[in-house]
C-alpha atoms as a PDB file:
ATOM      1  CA  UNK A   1       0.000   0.000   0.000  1.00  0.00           C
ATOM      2  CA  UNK A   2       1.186   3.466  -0.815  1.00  0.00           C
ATOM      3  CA  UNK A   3       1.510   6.368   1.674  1.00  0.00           C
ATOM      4  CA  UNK A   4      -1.757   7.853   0.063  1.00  0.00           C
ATOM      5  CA  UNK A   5      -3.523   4.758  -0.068  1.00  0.00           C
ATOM      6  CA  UNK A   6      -2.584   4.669   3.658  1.00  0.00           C
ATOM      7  CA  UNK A   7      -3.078   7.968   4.680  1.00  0.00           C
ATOM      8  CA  UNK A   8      -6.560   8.293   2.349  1.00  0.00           C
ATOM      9  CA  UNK A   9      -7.915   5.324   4.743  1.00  0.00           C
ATOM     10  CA  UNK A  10      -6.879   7.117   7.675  1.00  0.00           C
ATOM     11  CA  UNK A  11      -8.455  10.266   6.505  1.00  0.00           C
ATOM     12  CA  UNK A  12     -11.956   8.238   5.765  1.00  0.00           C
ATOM     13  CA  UNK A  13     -11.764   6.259   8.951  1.00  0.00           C
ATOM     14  CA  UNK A  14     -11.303   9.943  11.053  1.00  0.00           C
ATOM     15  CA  UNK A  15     -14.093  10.975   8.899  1.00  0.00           C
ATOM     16  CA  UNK A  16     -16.581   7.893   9.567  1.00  0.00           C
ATOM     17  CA  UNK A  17     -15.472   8.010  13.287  1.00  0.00           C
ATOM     18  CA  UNK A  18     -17.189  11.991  13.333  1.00  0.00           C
ATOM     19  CA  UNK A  19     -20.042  11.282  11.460  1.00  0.00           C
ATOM     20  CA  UNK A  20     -20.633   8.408  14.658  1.00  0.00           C
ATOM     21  CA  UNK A  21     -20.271  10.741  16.797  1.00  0.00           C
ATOM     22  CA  UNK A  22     -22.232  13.731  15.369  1.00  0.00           C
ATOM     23  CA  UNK A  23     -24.780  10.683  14.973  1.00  0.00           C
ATOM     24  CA  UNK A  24     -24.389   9.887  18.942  1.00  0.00           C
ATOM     25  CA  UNK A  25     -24.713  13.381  19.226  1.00  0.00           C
ATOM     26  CA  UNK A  26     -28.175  13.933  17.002  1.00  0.00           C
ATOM     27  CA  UNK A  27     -30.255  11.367  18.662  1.00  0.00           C
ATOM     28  CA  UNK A  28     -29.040  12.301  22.206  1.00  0.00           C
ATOM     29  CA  UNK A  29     -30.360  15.601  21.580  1.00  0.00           C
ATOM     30  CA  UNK A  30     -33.865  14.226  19.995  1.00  0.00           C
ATOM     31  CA  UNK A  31     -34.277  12.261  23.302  1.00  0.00           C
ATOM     32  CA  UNK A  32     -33.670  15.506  25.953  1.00  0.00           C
ATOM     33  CA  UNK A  33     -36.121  17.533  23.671  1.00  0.00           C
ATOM     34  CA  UNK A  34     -38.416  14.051  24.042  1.00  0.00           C
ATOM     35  CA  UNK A  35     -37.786  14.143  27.995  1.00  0.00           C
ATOM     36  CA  UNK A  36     -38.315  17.850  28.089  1.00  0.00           C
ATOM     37  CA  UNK A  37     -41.905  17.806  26.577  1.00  0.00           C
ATOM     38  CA  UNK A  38     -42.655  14.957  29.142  1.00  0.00           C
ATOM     39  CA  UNK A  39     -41.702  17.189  31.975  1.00  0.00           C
ATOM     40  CA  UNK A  40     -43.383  19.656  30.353  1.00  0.00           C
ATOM     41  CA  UNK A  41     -46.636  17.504  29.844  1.00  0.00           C
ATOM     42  CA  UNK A  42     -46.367  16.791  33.505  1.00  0.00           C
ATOM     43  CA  UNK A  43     -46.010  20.395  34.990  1.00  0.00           C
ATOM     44  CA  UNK A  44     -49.452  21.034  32.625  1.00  0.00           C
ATOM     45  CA  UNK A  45     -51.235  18.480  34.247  1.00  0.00           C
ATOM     46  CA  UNK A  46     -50.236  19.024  37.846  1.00  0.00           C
ATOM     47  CA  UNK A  47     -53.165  20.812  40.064  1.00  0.00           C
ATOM     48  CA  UNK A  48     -52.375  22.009  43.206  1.00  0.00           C
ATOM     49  CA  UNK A  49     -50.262  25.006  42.650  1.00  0.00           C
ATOM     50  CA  UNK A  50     -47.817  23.881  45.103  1.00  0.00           C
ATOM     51  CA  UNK A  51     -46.720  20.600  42.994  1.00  0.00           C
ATOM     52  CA  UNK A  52     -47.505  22.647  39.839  1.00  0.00           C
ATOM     53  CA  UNK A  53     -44.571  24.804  40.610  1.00  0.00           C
ATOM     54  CA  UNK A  54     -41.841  21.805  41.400  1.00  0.00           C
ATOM     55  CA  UNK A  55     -42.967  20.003  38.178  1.00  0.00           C
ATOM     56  CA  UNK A  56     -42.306  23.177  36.266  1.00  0.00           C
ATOM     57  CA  UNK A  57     -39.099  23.658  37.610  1.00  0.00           C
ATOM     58  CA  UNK A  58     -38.120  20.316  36.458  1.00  0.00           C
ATOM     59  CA  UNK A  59     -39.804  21.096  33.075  1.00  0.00           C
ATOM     60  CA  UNK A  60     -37.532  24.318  32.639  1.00  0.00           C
ATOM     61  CA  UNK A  61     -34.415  22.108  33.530  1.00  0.00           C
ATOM     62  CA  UNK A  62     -35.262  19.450  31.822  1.00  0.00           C
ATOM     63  CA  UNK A  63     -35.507  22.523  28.392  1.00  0.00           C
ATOM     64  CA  UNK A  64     -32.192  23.760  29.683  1.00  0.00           C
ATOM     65  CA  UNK A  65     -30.499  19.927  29.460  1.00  0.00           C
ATOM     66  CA  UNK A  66     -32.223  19.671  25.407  1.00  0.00           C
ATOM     67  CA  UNK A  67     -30.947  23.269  24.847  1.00  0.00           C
ATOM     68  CA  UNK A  68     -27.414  22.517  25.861  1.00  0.00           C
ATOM     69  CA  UNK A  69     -27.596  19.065  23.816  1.00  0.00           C
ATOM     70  CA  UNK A  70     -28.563  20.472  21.152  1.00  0.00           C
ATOM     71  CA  UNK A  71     -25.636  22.706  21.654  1.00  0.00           C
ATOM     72  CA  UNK A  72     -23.583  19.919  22.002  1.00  0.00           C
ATOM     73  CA  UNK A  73     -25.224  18.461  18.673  1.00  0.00           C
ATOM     74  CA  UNK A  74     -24.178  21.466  16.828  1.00  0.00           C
ATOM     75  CA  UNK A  75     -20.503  21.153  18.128  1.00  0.00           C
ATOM     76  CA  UNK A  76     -19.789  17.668  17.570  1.00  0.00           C
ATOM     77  CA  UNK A  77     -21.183  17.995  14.007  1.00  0.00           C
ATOM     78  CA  UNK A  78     -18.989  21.009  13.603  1.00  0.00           C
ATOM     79  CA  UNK A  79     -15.875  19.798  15.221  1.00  0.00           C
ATOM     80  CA  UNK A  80     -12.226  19.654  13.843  1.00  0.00           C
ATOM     81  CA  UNK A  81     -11.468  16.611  15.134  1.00  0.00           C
ATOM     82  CA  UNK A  82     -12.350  12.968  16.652  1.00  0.00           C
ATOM     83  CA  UNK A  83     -11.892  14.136  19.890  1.00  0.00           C
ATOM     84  CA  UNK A  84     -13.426  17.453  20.261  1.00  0.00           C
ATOM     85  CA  UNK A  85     -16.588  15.587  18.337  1.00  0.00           C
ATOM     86  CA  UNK A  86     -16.307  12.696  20.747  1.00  0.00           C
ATOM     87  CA  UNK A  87     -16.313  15.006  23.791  1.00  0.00           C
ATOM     88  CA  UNK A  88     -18.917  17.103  21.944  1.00  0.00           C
ATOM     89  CA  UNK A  89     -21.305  13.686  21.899  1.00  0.00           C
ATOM     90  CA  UNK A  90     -20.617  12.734  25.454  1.00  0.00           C
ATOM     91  CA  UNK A  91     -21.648  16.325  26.332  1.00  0.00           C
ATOM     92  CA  UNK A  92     -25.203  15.564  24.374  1.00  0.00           C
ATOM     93  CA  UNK A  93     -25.498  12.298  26.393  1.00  0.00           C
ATOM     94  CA  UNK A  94     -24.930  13.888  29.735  1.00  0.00           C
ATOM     95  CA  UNK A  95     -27.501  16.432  29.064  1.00  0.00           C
ATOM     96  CA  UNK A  96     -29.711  13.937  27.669  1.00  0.00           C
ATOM     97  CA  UNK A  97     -29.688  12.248  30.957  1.00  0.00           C
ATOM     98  CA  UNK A  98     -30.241  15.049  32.755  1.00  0.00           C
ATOM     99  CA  UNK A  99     -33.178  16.018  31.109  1.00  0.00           C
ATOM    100  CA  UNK A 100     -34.849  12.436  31.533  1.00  0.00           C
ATOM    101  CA  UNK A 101     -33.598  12.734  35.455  1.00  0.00           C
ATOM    102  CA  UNK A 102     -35.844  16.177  35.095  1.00  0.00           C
ATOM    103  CA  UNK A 103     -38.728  15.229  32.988  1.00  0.00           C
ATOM    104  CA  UNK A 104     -38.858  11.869  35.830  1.00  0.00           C
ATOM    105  CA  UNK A 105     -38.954  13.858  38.952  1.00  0.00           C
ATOM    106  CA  UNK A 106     -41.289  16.153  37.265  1.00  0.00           C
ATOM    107  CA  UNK A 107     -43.617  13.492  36.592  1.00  0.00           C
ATOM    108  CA  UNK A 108     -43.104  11.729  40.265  1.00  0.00           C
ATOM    109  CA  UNK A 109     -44.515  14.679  41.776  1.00  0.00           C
ATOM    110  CA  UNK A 110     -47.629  15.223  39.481  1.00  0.00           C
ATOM    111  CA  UNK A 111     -50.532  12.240  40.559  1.00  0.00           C
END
């Protein structure tokens, strides 16, 4: 194999290693905007005013988490490099979590 041959596979495997990650990336962000209008579903349903104002909170951090993972999204589609993708992606699924954790303990406090 030729140094071009090599170096054109490395190139396309860099290149197919991003696109997994922007990927990664994409559908953690579709699943914190899923979890945020959950919470949100749940704060609109909740009654007394008292649990109406916890499940909202969670709602609005629940839309903070799909904000920054869409953020994230946008980075690791954007990024220069494996890494900074890879840590863009891990971003997305930390805030992905976060806004399930949200959109659960908003709907634990709504009946």
């Amino acid at each position: 194999m030729t140094i071009n041959k090599a170096l054109l596979a490395l190139a396309l495997g860099m290149a197919l290693a991003a696109c997994s990650n922007a990927d990664q990336a994409n559908s953690s962000a579709e699943g914190a905007a899923d979890a945020a209008a959950d919470a949100q579903a749940a704060a609109n349903e909740a009654q007394d005013p008292a649990v109406a104002g916890t499940a909202q909170a969670a709602a609005d951090d629940a839309a903070a988490a799909a904000d920054a993972a869409a953020d994230a999204a946008a980075q690791a589609g954007a990024a220069g490099t494996d890494a900074a993708a890879e840590h863009a992606a891990d971003a997305a699924d930390h805030a992905e979590t976060k806004a399930e954790d949200a959109a659960d303990a908003a709907e634990e406090v709504t009946p």
